[in-house]
N, C-alpha and C. Protein backbone atom coordinates (compact mmCIF):
# COMPACT_ATOMS: atom_id res chain seq x y z
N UNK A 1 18.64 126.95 -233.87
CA UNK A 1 17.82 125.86 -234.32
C UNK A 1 17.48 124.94 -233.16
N UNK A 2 18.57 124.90 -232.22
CA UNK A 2 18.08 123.82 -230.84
C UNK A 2 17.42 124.11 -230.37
N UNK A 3 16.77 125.93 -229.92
CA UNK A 3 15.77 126.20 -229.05
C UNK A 3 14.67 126.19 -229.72
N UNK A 4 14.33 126.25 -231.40
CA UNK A 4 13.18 126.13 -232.19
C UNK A 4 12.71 124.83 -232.13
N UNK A 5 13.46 123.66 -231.93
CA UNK A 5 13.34 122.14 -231.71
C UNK A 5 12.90 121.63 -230.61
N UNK A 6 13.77 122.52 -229.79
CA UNK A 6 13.29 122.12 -228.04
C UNK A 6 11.51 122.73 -228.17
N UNK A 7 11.60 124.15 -228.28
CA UNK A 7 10.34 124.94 -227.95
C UNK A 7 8.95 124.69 -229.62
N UNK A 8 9.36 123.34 -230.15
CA UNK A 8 8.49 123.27 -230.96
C UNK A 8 7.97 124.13 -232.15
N UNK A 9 8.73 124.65 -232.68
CA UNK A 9 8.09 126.28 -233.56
C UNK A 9 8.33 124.94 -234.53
N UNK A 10 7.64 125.33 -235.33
CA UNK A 10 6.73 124.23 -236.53
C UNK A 10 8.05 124.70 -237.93
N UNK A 11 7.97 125.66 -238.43
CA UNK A 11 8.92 126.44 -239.45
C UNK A 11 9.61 127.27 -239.28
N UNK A 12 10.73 127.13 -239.58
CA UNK A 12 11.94 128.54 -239.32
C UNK A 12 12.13 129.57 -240.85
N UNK A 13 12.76 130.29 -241.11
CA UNK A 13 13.39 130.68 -241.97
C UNK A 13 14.73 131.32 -241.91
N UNK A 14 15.41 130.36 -243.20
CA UNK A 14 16.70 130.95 -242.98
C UNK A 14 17.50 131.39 -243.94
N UNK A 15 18.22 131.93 -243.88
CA UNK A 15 18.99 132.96 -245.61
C UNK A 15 20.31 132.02 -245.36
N UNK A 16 20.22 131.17 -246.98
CA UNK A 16 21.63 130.75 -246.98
C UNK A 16 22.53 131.26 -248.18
N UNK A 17 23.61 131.51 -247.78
CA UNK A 17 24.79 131.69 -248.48
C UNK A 17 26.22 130.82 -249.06
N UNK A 18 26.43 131.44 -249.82
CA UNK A 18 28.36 130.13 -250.13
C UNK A 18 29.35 131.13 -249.68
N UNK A 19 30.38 130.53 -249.38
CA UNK A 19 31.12 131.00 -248.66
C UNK A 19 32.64 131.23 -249.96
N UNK A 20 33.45 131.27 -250.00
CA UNK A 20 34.69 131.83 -250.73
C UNK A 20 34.77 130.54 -251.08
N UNK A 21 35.18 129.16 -250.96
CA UNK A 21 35.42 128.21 -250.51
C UNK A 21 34.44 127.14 -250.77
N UNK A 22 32.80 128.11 -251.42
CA UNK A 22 31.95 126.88 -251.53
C UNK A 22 31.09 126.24 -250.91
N UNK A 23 30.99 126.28 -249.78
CA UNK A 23 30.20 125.95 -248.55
C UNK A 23 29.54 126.99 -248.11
N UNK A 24 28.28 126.41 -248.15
CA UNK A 24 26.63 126.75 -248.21
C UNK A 24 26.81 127.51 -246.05
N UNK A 25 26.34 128.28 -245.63
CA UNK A 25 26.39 128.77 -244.67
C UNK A 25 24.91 129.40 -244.60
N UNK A 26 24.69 129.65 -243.00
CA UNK A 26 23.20 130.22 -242.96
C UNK A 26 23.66 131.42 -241.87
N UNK A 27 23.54 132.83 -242.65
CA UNK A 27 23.53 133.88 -242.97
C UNK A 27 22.93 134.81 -243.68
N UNK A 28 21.75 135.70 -243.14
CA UNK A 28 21.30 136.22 -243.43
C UNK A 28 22.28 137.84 -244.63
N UNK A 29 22.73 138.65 -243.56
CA UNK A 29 23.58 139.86 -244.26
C UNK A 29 25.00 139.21 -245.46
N UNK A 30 25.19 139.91 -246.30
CA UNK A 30 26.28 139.61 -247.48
C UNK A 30 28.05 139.61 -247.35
N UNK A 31 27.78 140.56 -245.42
CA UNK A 31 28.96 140.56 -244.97
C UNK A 31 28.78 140.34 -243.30
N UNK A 32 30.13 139.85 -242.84
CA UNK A 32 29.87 139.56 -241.43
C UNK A 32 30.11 140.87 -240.70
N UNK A 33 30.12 141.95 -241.21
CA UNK A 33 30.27 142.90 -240.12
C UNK A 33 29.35 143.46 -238.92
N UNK A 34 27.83 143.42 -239.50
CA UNK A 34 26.72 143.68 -238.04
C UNK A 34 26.95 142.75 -237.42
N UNK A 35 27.30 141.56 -237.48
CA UNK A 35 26.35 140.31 -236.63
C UNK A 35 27.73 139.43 -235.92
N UNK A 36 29.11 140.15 -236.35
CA UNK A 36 30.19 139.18 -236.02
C UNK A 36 31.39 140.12 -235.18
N UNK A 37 32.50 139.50 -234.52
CA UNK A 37 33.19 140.08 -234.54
C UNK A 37 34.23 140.47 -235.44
N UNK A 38 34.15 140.06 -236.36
CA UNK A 38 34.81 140.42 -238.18
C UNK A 38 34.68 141.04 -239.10
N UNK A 39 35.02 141.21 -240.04
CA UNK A 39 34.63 141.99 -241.02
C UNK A 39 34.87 141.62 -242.32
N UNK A 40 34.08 141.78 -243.17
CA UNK A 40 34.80 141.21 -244.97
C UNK A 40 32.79 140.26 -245.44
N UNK A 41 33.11 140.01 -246.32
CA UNK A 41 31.59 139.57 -247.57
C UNK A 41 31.59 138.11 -246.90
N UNK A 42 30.92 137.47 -246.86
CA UNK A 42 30.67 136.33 -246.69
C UNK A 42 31.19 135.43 -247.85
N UNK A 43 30.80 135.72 -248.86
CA UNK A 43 31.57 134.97 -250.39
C UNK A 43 32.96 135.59 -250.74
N UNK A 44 33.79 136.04 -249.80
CA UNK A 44 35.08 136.48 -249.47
C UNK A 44 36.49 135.52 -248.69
N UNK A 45 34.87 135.04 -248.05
CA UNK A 45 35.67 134.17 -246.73
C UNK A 45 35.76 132.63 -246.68
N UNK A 46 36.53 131.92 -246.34
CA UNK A 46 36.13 130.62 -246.38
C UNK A 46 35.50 129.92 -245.18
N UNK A 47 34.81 129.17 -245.03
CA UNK A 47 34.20 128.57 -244.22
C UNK A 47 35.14 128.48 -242.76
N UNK A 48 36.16 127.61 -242.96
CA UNK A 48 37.51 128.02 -241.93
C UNK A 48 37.58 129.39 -241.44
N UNK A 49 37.90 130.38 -242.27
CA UNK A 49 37.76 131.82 -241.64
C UNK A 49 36.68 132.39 -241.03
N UNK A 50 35.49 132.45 -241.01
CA UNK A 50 34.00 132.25 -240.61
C UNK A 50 33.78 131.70 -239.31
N UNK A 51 34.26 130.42 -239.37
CA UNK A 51 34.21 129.94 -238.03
C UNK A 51 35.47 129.96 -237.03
N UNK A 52 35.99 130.96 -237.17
CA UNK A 52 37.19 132.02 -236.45
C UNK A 52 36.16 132.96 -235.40
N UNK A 53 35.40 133.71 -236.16
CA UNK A 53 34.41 134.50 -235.38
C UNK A 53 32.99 134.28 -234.85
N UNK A 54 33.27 135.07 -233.74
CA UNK A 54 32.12 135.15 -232.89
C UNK A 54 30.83 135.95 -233.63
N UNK A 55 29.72 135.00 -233.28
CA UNK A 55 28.41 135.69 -234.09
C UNK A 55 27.85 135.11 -233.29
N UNK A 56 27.70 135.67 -231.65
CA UNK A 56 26.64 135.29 -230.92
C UNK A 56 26.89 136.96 -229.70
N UNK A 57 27.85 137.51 -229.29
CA UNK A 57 27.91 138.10 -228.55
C UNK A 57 27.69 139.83 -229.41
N UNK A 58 27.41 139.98 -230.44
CA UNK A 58 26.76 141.35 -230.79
C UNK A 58 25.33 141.42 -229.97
N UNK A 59 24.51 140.22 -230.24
CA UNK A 59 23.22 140.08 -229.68
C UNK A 59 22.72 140.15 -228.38
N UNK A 60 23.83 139.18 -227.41
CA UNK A 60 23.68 139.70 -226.48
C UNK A 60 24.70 138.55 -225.70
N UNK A 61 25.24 138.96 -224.16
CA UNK A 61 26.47 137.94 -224.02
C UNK A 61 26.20 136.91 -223.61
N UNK A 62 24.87 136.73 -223.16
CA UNK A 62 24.77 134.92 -223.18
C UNK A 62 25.26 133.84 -225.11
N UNK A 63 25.43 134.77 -225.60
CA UNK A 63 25.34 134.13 -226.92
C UNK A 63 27.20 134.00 -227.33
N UNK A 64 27.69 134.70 -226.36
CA UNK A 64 29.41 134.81 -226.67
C UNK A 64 29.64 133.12 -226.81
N UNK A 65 30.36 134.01 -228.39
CA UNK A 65 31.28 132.26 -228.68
C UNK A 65 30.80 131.37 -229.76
N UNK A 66 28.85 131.68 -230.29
CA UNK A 66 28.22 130.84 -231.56
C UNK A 66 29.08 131.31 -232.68
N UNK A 67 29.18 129.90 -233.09
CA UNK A 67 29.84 130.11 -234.49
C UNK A 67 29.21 130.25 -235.45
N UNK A 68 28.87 130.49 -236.45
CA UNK A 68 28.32 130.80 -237.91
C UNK A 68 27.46 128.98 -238.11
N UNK A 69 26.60 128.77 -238.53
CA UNK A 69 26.00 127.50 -239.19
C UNK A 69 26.17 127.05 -240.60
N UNK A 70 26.87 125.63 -240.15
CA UNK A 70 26.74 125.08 -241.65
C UNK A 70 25.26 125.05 -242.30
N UNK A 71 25.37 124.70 -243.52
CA UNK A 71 24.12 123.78 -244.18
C UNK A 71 23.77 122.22 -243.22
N UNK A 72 24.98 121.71 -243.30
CA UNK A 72 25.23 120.24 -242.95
C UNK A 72 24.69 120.36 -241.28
N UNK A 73 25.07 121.77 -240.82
CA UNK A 73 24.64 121.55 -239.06
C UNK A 73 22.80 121.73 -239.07
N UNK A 74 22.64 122.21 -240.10
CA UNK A 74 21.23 122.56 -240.10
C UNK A 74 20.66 122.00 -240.13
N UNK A 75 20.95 121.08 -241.16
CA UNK A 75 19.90 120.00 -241.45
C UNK A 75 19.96 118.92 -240.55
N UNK A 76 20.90 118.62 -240.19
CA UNK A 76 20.97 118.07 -238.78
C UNK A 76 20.30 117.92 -237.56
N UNK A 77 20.10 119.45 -237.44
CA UNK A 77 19.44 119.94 -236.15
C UNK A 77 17.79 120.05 -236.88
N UNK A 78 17.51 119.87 -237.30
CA UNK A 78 16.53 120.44 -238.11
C UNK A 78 15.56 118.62 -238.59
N UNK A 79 15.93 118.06 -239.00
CA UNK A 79 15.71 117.22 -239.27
C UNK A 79 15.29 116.48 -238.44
N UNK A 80 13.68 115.86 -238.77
CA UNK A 80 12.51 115.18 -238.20
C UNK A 80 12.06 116.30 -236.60
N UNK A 81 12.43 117.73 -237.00
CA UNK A 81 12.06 118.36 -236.09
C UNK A 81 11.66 119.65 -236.43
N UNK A 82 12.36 120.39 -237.10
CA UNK A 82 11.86 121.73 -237.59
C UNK A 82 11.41 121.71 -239.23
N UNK A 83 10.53 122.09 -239.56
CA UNK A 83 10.64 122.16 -241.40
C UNK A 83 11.43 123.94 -241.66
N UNK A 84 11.90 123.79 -242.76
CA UNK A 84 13.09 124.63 -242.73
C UNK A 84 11.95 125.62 -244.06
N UNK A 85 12.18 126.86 -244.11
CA UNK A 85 11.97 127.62 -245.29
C UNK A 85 13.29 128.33 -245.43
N UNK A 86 14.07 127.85 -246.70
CA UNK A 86 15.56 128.19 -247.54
C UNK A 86 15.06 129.91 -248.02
N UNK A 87 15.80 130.83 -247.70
CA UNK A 87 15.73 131.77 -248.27
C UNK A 87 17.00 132.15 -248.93
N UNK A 88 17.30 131.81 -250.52
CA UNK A 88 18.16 131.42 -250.76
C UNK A 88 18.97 132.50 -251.25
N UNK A 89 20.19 133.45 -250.79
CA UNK A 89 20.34 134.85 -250.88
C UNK A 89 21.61 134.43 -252.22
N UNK A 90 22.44 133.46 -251.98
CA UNK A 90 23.43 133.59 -252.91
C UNK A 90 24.03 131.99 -252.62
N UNK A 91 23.74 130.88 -253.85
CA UNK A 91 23.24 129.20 -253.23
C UNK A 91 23.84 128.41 -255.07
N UNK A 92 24.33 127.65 -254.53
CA UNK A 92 24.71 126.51 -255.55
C UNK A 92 23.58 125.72 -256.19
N UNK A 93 22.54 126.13 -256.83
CA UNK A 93 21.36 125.41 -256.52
C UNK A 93 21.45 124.11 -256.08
N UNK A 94 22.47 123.35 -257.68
CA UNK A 94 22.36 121.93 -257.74
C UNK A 94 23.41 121.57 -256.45
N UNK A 95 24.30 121.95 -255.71
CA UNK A 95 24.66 121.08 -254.25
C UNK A 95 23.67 121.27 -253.71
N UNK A 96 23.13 122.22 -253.14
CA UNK A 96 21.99 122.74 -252.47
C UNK A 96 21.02 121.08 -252.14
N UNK A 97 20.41 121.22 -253.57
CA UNK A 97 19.60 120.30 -253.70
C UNK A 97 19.78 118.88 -252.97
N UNK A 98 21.36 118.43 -253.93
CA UNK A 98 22.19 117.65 -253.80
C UNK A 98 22.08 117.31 -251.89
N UNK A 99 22.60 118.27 -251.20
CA UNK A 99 22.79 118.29 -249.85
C UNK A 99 21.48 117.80 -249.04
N UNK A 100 20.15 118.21 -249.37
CA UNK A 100 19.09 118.61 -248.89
C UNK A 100 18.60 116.73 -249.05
N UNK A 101 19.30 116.76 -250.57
CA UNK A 101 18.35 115.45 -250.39
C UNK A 101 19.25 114.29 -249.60
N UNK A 102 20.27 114.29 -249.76
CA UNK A 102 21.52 113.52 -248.99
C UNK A 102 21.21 113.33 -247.57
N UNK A 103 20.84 114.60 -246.96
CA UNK A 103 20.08 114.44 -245.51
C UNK A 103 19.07 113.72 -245.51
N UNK A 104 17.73 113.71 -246.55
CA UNK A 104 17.04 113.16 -246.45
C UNK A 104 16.04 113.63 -245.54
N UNK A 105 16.09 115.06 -245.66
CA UNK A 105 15.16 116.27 -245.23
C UNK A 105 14.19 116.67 -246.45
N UNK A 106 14.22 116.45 -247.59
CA UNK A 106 13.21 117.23 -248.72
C UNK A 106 12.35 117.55 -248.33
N UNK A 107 11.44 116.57 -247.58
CA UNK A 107 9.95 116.55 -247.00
C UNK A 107 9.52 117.80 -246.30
N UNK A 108 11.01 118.15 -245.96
CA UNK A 108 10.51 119.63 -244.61
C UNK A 108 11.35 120.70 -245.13
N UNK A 109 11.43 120.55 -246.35
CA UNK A 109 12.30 121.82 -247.14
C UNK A 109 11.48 122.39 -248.38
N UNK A 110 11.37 124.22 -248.05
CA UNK A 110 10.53 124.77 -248.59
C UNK A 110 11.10 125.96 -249.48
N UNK A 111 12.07 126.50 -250.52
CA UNK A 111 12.60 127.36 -251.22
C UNK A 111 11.66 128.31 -252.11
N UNK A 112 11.03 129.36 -251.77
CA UNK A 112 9.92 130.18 -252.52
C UNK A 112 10.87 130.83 -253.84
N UNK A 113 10.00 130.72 -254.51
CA UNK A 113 10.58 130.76 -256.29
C UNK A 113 11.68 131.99 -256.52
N UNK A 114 10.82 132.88 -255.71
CA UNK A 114 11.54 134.23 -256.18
C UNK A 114 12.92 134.72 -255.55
N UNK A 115 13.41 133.66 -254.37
CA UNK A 115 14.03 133.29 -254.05
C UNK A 115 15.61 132.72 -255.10
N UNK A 116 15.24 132.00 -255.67
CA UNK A 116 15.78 131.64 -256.75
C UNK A 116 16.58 132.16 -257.72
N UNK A 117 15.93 133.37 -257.96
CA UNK A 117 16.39 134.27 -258.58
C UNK A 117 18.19 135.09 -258.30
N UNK A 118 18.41 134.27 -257.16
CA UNK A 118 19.86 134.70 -256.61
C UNK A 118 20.72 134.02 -256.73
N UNK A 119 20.13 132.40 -257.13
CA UNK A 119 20.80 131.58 -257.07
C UNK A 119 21.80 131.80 -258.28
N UNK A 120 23.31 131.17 -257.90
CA UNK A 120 24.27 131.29 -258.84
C UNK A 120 24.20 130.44 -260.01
């Protein structure tokens, strides 16, 4: 999200997930095994366990050491800088919401309907 902010890209998209534990994570796959050095479901794990592993050095080794993204880091980084499109794979709606508006990001938050359809 810092280099989409730095280098100006207007919209991102990102697949978020809950974690064992409840906490909203941005993760595309259902398990960390392509993308991490770990293994096990994402709604297996708790947020604590998650950010145990490395999910930057499969890609390539300048990336050794990224940890997994909160919701909360996202919107963060994201906010009054990137507009976000939620691709919402497996999502609390109402924290979701709850979270989104708490940041006080709505304005640049975009969830396509069919999307939805995953939500718990």
């Amino acid at each position: 999200m810092r280099v989409c902010a730095r280098d100006f890209v207007e919209w991102v998209e990102v697949d978020v997930r809950l974690t064992k534990d409840g906490q909203h994570v941005i993760i595309h796959d259902a398990s960390v095994d392509r993308t991490s050095n770990g293994t096990g479901r994402v709604d297996a794990l708790t947020l604590a366990e998650l950010k145990l592993l490395d999910f930057g050095e499969w890609f390539a080794p300048r990336f050794r050491g990224l940890q997994i993204q909160t919701r909360q880091e996202l919107l963060e980084l994201a906010k009054g800088k990137v507009n976000l499109y939620l691709d919402c794979k497996y999502v609390n709606a109402e924290i979701l919401v709850e979270e989104i508006v708490a940041a006080e990001i709505q304005d640049q938050v975009v969830a396509p309907e069919n999307s939805l359809a995953a939500i718990r």
